[in-house]
C-alpha atoms as a PDB file:
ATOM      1  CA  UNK A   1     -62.165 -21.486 -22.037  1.00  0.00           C
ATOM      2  CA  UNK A   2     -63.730 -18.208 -22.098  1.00  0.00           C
ATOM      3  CA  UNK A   3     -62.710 -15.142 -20.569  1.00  0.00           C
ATOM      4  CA  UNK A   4     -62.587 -11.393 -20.087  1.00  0.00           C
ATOM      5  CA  UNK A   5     -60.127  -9.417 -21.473  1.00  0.00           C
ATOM      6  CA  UNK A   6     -58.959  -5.678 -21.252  1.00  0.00           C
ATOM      7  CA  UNK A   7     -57.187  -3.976 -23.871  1.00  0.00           C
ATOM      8  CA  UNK A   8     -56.034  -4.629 -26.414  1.00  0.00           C
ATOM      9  CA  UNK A   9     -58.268  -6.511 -28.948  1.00  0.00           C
ATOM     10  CA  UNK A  10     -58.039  -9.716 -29.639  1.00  0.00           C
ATOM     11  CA  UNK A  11     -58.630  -9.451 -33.634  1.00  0.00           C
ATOM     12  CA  UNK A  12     -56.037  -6.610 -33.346  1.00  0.00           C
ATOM     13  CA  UNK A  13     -58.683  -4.047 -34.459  1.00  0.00           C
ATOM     14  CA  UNK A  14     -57.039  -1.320 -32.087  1.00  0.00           C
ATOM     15  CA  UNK A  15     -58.423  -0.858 -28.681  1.00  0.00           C
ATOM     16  CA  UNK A  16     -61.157  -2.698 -26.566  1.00  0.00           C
ATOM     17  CA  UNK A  17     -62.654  -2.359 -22.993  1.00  0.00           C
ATOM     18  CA  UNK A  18     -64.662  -5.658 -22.870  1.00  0.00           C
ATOM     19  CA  UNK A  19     -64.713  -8.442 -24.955  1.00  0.00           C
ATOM     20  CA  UNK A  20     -65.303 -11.941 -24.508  1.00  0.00           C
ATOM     21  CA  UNK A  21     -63.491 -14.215 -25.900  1.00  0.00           C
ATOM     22  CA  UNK A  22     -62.440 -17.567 -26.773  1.00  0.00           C
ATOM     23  CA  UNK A  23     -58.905 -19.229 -26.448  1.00  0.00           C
ATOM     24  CA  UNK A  24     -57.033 -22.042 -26.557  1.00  0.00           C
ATOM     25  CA  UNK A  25     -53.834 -22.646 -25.497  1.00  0.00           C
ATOM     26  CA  UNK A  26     -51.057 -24.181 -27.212  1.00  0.00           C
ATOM     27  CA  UNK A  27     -49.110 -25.404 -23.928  1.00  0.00           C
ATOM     28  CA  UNK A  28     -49.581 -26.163 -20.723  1.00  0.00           C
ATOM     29  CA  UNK A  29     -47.216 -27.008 -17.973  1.00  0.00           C
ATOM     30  CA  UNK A  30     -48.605 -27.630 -14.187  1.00  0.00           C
ATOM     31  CA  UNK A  31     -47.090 -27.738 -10.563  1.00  0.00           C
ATOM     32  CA  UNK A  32     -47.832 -29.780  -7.710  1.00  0.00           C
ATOM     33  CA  UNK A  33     -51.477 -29.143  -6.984  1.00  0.00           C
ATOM     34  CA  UNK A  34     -52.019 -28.298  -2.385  1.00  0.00           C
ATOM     35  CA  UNK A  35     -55.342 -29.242  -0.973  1.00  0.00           C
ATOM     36  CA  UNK A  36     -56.296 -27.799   2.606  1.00  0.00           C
ATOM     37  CA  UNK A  37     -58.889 -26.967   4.286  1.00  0.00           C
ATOM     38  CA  UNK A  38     -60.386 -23.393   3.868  1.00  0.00           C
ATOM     39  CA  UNK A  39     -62.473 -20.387   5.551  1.00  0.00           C
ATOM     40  CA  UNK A  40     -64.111 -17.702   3.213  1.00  0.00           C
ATOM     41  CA  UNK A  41     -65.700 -14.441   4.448  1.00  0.00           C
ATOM     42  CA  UNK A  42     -67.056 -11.672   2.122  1.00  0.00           C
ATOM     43  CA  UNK A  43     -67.623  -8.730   3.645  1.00  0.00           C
ATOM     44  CA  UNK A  44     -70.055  -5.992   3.070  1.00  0.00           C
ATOM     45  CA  UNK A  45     -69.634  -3.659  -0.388  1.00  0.00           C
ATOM     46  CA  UNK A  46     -71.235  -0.298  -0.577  1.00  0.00           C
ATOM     47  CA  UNK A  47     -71.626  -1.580  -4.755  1.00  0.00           C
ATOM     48  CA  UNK A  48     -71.862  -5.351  -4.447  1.00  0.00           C
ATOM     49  CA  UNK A  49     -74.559  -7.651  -3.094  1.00  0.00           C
ATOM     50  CA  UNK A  50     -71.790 -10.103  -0.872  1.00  0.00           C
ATOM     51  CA  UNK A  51     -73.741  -9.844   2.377  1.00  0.00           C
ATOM     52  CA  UNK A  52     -76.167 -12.267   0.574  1.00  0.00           C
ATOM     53  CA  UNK A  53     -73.931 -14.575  -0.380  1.00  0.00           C
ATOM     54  CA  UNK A  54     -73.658 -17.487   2.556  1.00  0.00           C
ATOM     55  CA  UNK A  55     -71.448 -20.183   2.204  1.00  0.00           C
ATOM     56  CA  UNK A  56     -73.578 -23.477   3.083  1.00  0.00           C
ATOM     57  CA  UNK A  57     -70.930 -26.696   2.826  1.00  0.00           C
ATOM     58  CA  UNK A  58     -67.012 -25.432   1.873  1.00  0.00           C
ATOM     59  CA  UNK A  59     -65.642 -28.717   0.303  1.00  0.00           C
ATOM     60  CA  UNK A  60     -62.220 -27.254   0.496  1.00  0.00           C
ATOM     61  CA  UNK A  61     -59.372 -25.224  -1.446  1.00  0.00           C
ATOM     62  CA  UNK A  62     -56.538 -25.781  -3.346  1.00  0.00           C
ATOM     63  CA  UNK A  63     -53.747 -24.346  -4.301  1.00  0.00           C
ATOM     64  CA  UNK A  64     -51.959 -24.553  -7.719  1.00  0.00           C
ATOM     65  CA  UNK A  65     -49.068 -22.895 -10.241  1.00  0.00           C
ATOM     66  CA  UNK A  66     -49.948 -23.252 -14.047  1.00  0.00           C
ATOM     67  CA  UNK A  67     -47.898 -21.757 -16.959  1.00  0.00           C
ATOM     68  CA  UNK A  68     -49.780 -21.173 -20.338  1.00  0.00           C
ATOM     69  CA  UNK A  69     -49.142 -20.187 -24.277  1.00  0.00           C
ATOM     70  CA  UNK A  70     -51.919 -18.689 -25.319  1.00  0.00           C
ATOM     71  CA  UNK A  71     -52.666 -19.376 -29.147  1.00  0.00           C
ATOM     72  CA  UNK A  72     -54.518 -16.817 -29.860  1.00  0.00           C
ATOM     73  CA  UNK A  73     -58.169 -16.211 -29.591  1.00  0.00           C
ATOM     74  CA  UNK A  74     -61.594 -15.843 -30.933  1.00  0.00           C
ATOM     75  CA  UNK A  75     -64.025 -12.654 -30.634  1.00  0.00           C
ATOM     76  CA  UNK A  76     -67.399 -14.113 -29.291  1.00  0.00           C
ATOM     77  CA  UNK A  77     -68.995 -10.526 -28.423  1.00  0.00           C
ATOM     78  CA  UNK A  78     -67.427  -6.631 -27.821  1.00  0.00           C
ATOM     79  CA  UNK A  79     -68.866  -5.133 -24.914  1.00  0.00           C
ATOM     80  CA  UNK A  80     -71.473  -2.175 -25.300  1.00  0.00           C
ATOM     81  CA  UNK A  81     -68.953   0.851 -25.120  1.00  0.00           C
ATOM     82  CA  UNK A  82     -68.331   1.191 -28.984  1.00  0.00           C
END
């Protein structure tokens, strides 16, 4: 998995405000998963492109509770702020 992370490090080398990063998990543990049917509007952003964004074919949504121990992680790149 990859994902974003804000403050602090995850090498503990004090403080970060973007780093991606790579983690595994140790445990997992999963609830009953919901399927329904779904509708998804984005509206307009005065900083975001949305309005350009259609939605052609929604194949549905779900709906699901998952607990996690995180294991740590791996720097892959610091963001452009130091």
């Amino acid at each position: 998995m990859a994902h974003h992370r804000w403050l602090p490090s995850i090498d503990g080398t004090g403080l970060a405000l973007d780093e991606l990063v790579e983690s595994g998990a140790a445990s997992f543990e999963a609830g009953p998963a919901w399927a329904a049917d779904a509708d998804l509007e984005l509206f307009d952003s005065p900083t975001e492109e949305l309005a350009s964004l259609t939605v052609e074919e929604p194949i549905g949504a779900y709906y699901r509770q998952v607990g996690v121990v995180w294991d740590g992680g791996t720097l892959l790149e610091r963001g452009g702020g130091e």
